[in-house]
PDB file of N, CA and C in Angstrom:
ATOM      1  N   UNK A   1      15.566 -11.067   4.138  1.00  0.00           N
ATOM      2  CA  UNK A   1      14.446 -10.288   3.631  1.00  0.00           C
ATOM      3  C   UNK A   1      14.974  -9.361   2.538  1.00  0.00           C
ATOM      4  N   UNK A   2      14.120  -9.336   1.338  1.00  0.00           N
ATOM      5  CA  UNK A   2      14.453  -8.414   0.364  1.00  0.00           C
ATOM      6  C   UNK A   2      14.568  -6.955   0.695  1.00  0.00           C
ATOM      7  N   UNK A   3      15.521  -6.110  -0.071  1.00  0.00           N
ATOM      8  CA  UNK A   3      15.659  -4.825   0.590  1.00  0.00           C
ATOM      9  C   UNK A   3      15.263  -3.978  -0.829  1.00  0.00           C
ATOM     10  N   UNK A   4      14.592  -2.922  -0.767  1.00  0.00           N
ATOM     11  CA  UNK A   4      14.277  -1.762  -1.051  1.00  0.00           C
ATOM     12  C   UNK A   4      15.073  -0.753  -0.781  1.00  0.00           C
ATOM     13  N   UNK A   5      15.228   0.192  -2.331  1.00  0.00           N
ATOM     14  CA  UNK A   5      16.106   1.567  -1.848  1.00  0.00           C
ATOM     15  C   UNK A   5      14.974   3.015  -2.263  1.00  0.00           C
ATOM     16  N   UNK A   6      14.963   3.809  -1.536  1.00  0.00           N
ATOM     17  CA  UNK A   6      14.132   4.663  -1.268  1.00  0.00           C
ATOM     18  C   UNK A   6      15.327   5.972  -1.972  1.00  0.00           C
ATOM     19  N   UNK A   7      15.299   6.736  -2.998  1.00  0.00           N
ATOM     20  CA  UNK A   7      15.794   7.709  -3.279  1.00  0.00           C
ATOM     21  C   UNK A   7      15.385   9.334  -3.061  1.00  0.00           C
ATOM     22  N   UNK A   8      16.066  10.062  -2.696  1.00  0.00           N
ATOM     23  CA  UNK A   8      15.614  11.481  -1.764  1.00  0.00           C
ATOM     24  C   UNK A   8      16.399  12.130  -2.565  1.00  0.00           C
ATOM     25  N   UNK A   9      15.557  12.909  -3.836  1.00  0.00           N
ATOM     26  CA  UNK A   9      16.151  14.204  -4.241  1.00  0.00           C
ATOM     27  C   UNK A   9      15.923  15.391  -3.634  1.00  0.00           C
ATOM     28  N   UNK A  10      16.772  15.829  -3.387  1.00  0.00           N
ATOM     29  CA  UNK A  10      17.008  17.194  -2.388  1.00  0.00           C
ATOM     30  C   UNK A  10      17.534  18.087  -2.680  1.00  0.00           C
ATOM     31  N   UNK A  11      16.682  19.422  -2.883  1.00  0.00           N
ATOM     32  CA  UNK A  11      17.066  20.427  -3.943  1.00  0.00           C
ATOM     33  C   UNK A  11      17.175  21.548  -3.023  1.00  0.00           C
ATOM     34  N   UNK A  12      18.270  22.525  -2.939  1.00  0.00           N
ATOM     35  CA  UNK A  12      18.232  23.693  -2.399  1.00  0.00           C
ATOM     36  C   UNK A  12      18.455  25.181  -3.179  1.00  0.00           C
ATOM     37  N   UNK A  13      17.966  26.594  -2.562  1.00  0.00           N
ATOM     38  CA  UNK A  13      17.848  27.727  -3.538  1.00  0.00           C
ATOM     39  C   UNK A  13      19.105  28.257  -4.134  1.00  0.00           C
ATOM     40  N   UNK A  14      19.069  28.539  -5.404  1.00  0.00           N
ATOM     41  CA  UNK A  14      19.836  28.881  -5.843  1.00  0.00           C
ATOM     42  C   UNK A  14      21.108  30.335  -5.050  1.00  0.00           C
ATOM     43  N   UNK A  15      20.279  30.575  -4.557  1.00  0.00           N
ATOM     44  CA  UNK A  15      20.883  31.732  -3.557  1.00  0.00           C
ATOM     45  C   UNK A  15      21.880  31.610  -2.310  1.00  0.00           C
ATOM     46  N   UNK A  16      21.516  29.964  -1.852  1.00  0.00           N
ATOM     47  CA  UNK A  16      22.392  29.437  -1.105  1.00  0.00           C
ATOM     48  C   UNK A  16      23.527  29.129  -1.442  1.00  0.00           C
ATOM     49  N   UNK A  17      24.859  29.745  -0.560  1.00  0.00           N
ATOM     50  CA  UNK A  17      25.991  29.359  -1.030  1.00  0.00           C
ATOM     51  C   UNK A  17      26.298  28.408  -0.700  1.00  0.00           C
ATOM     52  N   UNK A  18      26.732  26.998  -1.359  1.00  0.00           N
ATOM     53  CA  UNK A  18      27.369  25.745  -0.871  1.00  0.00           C
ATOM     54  C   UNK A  18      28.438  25.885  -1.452  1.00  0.00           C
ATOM     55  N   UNK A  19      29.792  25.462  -0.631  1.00  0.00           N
ATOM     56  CA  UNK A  19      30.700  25.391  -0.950  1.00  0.00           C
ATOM     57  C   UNK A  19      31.402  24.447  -1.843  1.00  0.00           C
ATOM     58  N   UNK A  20      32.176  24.566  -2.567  1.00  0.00           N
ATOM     59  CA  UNK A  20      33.092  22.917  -2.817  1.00  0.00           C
ATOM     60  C   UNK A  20      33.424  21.840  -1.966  1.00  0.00           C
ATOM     61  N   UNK A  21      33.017  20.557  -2.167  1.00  0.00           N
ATOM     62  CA  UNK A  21      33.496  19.191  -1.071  1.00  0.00           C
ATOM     63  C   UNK A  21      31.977  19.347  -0.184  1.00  0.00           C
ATOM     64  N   UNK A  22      30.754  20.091  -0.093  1.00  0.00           N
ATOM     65  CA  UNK A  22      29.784  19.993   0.698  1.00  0.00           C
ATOM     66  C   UNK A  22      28.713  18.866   0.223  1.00  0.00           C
ATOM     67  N   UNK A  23      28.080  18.428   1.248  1.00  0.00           N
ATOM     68  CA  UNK A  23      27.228  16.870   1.112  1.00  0.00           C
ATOM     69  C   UNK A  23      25.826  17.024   2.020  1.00  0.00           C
ATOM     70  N   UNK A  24      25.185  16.694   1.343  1.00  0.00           N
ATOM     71  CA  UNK A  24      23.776  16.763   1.368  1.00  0.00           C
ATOM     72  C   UNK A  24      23.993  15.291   2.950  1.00  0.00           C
ATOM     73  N   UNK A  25      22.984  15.734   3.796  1.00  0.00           N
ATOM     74  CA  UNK A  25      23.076  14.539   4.822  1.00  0.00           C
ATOM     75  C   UNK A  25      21.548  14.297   5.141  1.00  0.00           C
ATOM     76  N   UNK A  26      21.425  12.587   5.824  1.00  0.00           N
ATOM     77  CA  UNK A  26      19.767  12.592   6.415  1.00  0.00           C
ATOM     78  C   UNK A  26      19.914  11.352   6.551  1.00  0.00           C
ATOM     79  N   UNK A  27      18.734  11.419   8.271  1.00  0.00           N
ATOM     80  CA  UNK A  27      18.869  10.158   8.407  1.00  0.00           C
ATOM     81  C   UNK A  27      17.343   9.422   8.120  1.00  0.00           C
ATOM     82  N   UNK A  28      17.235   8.495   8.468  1.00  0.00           N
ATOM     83  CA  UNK A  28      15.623   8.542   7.656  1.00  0.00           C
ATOM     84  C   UNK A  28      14.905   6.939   8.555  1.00  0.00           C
ATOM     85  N   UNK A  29      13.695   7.332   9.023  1.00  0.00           N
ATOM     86  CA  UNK A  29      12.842   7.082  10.273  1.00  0.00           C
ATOM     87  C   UNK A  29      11.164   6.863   9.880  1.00  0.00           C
ATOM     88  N   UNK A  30      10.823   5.599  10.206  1.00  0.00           N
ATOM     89  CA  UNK A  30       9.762   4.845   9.860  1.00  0.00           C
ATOM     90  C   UNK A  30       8.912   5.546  11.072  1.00  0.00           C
ATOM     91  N   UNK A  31       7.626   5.724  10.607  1.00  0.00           N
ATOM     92  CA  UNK A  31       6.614   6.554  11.743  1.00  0.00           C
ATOM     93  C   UNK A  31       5.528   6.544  11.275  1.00  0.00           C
ATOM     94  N   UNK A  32       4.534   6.967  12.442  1.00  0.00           N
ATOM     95  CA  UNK A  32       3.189   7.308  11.361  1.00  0.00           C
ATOM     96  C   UNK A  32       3.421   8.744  11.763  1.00  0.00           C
ATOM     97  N   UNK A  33       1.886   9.089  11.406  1.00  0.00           N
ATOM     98  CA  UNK A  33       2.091  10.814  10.424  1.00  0.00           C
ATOM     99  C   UNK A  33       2.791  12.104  11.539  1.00  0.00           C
ATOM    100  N   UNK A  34       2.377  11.243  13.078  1.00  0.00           N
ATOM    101  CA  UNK A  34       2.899  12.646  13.850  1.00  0.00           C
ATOM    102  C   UNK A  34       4.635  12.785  14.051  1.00  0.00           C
ATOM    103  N   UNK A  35       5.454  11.276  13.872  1.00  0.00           N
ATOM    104  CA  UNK A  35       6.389  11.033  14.671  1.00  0.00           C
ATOM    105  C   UNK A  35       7.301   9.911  13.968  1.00  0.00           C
ATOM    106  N   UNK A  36       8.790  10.254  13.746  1.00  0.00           N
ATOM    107  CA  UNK A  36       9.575   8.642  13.486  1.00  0.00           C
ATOM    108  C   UNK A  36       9.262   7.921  14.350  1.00  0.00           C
ATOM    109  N   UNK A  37       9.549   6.737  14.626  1.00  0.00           N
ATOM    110  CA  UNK A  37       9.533   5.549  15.507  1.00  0.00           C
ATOM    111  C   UNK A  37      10.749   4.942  15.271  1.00  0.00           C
ATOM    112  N   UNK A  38      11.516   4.436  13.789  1.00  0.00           N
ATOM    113  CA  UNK A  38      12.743   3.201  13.390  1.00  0.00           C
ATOM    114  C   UNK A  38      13.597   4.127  12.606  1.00  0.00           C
ATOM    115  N   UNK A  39      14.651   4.061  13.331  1.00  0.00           N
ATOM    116  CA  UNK A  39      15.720   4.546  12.353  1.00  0.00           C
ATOM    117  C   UNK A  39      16.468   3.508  11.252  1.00  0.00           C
ATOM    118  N   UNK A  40      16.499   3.898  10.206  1.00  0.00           N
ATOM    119  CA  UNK A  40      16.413   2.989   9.495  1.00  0.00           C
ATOM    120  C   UNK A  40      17.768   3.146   8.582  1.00  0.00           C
ATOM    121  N   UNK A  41      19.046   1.870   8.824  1.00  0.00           N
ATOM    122  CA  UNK A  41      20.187   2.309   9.128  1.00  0.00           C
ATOM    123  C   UNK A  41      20.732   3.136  10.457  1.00  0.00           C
ATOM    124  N   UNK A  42      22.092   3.249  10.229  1.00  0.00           N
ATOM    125  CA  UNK A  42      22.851   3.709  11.817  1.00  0.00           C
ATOM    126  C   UNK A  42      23.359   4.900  11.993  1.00  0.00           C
ATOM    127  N   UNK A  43      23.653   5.271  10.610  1.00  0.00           N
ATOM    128  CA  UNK A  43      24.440   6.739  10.472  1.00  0.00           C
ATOM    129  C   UNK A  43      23.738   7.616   8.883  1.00  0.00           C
ATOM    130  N   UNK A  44      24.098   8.879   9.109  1.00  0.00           N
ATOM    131  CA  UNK A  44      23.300   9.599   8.430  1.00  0.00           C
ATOM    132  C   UNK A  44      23.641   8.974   6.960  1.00  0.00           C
ATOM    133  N   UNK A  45      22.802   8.832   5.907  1.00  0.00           N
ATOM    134  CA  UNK A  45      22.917   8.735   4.400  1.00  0.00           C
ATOM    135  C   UNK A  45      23.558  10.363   4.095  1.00  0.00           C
ATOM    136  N   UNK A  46      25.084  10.194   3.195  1.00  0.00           N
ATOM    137  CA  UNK A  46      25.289  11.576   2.413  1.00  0.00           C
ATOM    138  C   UNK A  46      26.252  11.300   0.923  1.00  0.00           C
ATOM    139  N   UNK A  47      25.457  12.515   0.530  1.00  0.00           N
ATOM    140  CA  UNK A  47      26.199  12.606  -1.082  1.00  0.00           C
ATOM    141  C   UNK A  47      26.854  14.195  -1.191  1.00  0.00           C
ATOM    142  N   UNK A  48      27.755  13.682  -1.925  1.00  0.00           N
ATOM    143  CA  UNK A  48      28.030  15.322  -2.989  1.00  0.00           C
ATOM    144  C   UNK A  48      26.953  15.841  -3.129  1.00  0.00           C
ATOM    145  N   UNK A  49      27.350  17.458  -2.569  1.00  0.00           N
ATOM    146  CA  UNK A  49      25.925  18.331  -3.036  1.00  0.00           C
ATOM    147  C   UNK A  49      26.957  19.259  -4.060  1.00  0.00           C
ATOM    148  N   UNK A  50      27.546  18.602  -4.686  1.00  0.00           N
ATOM    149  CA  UNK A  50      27.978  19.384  -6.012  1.00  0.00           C
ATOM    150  C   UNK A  50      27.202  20.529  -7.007  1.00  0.00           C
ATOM    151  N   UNK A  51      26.027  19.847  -7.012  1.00  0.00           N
ATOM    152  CA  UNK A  51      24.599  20.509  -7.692  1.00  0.00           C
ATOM    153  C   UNK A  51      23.142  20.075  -7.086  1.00  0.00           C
ATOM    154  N   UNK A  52      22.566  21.456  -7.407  1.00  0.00           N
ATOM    155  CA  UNK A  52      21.482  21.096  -7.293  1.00  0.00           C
ATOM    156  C   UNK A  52      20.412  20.627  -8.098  1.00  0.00           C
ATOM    157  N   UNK A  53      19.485  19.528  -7.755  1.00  0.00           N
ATOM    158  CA  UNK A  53      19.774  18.703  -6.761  1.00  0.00           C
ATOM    159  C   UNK A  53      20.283  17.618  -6.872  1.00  0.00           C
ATOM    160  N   UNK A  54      20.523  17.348  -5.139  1.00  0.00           N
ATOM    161  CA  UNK A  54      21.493  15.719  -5.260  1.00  0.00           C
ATOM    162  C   UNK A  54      20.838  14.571  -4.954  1.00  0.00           C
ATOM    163  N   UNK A  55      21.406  13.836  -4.952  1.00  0.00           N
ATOM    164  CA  UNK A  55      20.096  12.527  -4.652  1.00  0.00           C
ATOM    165  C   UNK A  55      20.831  11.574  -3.530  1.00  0.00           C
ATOM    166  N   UNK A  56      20.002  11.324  -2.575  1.00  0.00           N
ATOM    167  CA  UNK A  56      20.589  10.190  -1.117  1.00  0.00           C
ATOM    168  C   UNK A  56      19.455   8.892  -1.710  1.00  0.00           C
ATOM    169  N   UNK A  57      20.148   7.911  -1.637  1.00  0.00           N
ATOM    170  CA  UNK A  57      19.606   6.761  -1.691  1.00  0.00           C
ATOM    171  C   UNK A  57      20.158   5.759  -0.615  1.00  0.00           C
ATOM    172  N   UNK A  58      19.030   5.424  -0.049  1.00  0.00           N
ATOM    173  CA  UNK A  58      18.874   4.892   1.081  1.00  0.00           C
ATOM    174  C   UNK A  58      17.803   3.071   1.379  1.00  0.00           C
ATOM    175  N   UNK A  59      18.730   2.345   1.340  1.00  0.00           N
ATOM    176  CA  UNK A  59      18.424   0.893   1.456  1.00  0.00           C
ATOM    177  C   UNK A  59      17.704   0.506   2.926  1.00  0.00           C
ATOM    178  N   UNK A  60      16.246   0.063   2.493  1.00  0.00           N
ATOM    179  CA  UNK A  60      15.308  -0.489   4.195  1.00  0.00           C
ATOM    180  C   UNK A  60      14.579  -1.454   3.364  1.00  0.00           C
ATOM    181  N   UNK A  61      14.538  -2.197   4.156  1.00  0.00           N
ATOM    182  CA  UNK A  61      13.198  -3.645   3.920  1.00  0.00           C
ATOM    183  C   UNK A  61      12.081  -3.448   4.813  1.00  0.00           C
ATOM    184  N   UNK A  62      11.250  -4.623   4.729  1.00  0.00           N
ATOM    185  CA  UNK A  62      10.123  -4.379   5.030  1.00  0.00           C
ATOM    186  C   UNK A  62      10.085  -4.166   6.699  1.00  0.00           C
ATOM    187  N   UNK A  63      11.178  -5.425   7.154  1.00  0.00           N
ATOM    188  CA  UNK A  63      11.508  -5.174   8.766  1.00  0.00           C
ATOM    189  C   UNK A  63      11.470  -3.836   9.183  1.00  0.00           C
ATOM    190  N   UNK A  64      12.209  -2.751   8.736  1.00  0.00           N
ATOM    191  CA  UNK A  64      12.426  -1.864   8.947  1.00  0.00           C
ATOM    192  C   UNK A  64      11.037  -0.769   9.386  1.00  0.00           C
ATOM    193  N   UNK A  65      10.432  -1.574   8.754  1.00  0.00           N
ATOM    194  CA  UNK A  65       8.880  -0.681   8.545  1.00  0.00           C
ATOM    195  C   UNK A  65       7.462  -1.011   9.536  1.00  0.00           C
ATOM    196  N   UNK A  66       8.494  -1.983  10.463  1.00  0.00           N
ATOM    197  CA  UNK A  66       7.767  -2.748  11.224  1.00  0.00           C
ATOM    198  C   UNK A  66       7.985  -1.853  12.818  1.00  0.00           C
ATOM    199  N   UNK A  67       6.916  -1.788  13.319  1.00  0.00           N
ATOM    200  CA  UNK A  67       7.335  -1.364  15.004  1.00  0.00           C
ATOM    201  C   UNK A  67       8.102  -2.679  15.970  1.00  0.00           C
ATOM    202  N   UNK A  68       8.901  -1.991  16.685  1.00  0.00           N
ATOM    203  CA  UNK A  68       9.292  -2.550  17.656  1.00  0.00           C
ATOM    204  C   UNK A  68       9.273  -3.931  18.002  1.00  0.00           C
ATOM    205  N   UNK A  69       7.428  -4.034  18.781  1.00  0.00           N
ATOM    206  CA  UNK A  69       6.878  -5.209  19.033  1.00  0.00           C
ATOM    207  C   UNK A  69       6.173  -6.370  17.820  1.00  0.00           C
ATOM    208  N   UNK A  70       6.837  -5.303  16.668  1.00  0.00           N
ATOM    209  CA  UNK A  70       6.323  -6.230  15.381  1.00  0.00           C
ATOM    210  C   UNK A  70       4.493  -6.084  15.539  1.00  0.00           C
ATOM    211  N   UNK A  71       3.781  -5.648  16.132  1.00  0.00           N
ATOM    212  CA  UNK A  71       2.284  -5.397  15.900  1.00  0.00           C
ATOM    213  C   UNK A  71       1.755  -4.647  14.750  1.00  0.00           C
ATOM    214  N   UNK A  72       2.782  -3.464  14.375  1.00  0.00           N
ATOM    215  CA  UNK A  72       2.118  -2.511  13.681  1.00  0.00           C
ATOM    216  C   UNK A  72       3.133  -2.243  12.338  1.00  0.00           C
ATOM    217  N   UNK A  73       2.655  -1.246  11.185  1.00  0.00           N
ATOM    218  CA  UNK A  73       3.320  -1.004  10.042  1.00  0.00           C
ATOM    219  C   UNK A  73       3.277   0.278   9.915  1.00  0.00           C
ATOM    220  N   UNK A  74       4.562   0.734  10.098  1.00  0.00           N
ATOM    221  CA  UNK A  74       4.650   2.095  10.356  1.00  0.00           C
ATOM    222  C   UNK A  74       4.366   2.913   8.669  1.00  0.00           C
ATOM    223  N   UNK A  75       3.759   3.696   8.500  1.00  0.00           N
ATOM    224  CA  UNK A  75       3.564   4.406   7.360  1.00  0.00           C
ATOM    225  C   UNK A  75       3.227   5.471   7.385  1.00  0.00           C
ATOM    226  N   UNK A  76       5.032   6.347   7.327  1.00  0.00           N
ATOM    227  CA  UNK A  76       5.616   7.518   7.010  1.00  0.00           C
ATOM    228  C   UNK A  76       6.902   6.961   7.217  1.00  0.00           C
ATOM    229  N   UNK A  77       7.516   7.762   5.890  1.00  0.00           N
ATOM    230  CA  UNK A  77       8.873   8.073   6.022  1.00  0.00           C
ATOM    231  C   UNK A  77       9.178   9.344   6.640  1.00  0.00           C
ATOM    232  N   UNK A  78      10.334   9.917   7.465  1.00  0.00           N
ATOM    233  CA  UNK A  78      10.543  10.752   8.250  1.00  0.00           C
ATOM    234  C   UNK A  78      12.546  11.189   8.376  1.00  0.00           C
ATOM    235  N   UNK A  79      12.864  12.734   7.585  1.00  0.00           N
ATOM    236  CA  UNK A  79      13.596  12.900   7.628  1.00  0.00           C
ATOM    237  C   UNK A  79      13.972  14.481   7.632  1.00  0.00           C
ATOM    238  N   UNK A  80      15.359  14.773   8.141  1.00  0.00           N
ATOM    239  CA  UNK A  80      15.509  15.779   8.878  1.00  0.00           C
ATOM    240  C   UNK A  80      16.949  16.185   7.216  1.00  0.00           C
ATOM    241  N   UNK A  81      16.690  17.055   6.000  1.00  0.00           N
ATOM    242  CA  UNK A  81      18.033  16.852   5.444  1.00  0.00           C
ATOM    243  C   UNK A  81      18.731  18.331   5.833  1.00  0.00           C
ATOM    244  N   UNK A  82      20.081  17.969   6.000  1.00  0.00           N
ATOM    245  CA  UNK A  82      20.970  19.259   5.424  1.00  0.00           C
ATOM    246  C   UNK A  82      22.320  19.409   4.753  1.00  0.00           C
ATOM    247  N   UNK A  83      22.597  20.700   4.426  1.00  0.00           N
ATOM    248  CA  UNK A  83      23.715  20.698   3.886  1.00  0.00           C
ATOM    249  C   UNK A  83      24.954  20.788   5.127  1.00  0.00           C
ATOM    250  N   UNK A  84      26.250  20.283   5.058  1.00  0.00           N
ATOM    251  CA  UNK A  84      27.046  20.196   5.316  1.00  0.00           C
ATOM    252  C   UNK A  84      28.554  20.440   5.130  1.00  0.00           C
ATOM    253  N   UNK A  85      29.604  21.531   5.503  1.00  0.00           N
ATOM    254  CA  UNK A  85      30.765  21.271   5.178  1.00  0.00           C
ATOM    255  C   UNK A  85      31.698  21.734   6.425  1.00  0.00           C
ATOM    256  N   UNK A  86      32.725  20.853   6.613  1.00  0.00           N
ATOM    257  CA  UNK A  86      33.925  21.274   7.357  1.00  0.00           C
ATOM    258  C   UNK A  86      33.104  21.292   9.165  1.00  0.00           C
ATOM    259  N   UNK A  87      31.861  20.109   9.032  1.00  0.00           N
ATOM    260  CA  UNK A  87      31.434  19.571  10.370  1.00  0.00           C
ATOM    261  C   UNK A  87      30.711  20.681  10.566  1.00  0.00           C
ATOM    262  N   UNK A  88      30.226  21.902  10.096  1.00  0.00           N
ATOM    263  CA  UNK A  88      29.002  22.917  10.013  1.00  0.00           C
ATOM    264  C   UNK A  88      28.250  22.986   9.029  1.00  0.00           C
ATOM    265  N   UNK A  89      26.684  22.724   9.781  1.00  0.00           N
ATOM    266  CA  UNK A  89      25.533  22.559   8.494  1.00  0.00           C
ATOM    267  C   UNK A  89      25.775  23.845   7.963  1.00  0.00           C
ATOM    268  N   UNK A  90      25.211  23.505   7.087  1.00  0.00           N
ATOM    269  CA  UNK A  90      25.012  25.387   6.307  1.00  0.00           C
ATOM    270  C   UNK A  90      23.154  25.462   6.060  1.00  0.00           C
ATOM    271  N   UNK A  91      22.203  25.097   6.596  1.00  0.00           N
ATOM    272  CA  UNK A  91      21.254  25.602   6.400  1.00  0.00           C
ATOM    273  C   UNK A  91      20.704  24.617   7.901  1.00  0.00           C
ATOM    274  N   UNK A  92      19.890  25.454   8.490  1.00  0.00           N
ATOM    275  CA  UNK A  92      18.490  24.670   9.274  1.00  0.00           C
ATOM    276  C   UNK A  92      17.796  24.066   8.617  1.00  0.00           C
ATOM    277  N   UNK A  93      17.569  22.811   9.275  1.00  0.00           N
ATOM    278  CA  UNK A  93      17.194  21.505   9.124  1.00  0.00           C
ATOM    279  C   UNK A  93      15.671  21.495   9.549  1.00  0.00           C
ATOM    280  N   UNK A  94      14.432  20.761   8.797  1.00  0.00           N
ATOM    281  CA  UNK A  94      12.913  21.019   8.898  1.00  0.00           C
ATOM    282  C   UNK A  94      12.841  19.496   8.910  1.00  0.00           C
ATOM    283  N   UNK A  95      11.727  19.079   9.542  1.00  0.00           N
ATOM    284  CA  UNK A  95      11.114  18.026   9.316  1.00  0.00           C
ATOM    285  C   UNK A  95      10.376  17.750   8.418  1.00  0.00           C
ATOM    286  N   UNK A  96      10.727  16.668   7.417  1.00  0.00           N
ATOM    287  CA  UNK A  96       9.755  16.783   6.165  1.00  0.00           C
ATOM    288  C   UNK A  96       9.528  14.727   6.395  1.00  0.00           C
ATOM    289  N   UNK A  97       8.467  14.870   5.864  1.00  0.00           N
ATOM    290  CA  UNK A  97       7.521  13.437   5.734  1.00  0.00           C
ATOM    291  C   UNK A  97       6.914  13.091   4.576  1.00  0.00           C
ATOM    292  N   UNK A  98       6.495  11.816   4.456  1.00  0.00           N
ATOM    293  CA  UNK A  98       5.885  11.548   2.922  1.00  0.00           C
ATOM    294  C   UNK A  98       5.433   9.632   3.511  1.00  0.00           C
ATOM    295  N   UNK A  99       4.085   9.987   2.647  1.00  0.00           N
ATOM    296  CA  UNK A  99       3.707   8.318   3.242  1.00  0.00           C
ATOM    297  C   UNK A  99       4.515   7.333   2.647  1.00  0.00           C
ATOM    298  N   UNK A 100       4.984   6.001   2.630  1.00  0.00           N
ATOM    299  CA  UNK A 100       5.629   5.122   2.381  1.00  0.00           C
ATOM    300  C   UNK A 100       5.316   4.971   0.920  1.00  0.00           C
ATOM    301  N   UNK A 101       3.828   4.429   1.237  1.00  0.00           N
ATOM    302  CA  UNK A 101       3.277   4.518  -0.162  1.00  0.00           C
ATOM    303  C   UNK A 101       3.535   5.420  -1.243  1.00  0.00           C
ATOM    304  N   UNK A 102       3.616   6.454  -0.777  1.00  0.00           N
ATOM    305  CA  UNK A 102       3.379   7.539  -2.132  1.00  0.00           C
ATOM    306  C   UNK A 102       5.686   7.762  -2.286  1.00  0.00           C
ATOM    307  N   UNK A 103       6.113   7.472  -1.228  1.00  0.00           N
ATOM    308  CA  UNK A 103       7.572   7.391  -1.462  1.00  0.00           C
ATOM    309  C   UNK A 103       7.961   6.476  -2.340  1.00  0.00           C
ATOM    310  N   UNK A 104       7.003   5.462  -2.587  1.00  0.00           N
ATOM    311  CA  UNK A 104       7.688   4.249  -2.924  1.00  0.00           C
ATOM    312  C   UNK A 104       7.030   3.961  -4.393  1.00  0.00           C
ATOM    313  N   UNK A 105       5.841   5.114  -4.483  1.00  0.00           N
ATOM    314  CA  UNK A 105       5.003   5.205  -5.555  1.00  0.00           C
ATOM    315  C   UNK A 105       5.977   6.194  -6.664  1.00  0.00           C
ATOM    316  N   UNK A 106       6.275   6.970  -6.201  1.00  0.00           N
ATOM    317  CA  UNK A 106       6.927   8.811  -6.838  1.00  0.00           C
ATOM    318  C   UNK A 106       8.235   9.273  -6.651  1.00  0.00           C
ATOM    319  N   UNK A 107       8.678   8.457  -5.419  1.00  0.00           N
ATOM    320  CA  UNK A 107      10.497   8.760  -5.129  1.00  0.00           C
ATOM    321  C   UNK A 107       9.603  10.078  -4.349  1.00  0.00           C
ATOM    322  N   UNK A 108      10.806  10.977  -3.576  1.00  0.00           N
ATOM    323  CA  UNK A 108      10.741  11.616  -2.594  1.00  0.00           C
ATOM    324  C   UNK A 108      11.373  12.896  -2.846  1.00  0.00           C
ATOM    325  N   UNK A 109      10.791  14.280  -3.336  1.00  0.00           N
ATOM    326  CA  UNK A 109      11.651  14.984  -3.642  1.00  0.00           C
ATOM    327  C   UNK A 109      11.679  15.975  -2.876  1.00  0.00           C
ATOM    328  N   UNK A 110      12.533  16.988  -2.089  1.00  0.00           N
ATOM    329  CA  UNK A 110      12.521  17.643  -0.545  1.00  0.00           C
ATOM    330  C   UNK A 110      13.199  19.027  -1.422  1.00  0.00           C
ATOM    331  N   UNK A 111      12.710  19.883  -1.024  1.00  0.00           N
ATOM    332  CA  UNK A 111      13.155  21.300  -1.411  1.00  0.00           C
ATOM    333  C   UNK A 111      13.442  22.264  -0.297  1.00  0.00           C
ATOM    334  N   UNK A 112      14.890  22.156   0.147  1.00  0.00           N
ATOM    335  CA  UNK A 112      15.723  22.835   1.740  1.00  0.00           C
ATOM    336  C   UNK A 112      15.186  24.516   1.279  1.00  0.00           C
ATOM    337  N   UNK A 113      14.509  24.890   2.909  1.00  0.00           N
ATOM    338  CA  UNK A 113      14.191  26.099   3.214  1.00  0.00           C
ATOM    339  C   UNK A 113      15.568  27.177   3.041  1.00  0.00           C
TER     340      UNK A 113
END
């Protein structure tokens, strides 16, 4: 099955200190609007958060978007991002969502609290 990459620019405040060597992380979960359901991939997607912002790009096909029992089509993307260094986040992590459609329409751009 053909695969699709879903890109997540993720911008945080200028006020936040990130250190040198710190990486933007997230894992990212097929759902409808209340809830993930498919994790999509195994381990978190991360980049250099060198600057703000950085961008995670993240590869799912259509399987991915499928429930479980294959009945239904999950539509929401669902992800938790943060910053990271030396195995301590440096900011609390929010749940942010965006329909498939409009992710796949506009790219996904997340602005950390």
């Amino acid at each position: 099955m053909s695969s699709e990459t879903l890109k997540l620019e993720i911008s945080w405040p200028a006020s936040m200190a990130v250190p040198e060597g710190a990486t933007i992380n997230a894992q990212l979960w097929a759902g409808n609007a209340s809830a993930g359901y498919n994790l999509i991939g195994e381990l978190d997607a991360s980049a250099a958060a060198g600057s703000s912002p950085a961008t995670l790009e993240i590869a799912f096909s259509q399987e991915d978007l499928q429930s479980y029992d294959g009945k239904s089509t999950w539509d929401y993307f669902h992800t938790s991002p943060y910053l990271a260094h030396g195995n301590k986040r440096l900011n609390i992590s929010y749940t942010e969502k965006i329909s498939i459609a409009d992710a796949k329409a506009n790219g996904w751009k997340i602005n950390l609290r």
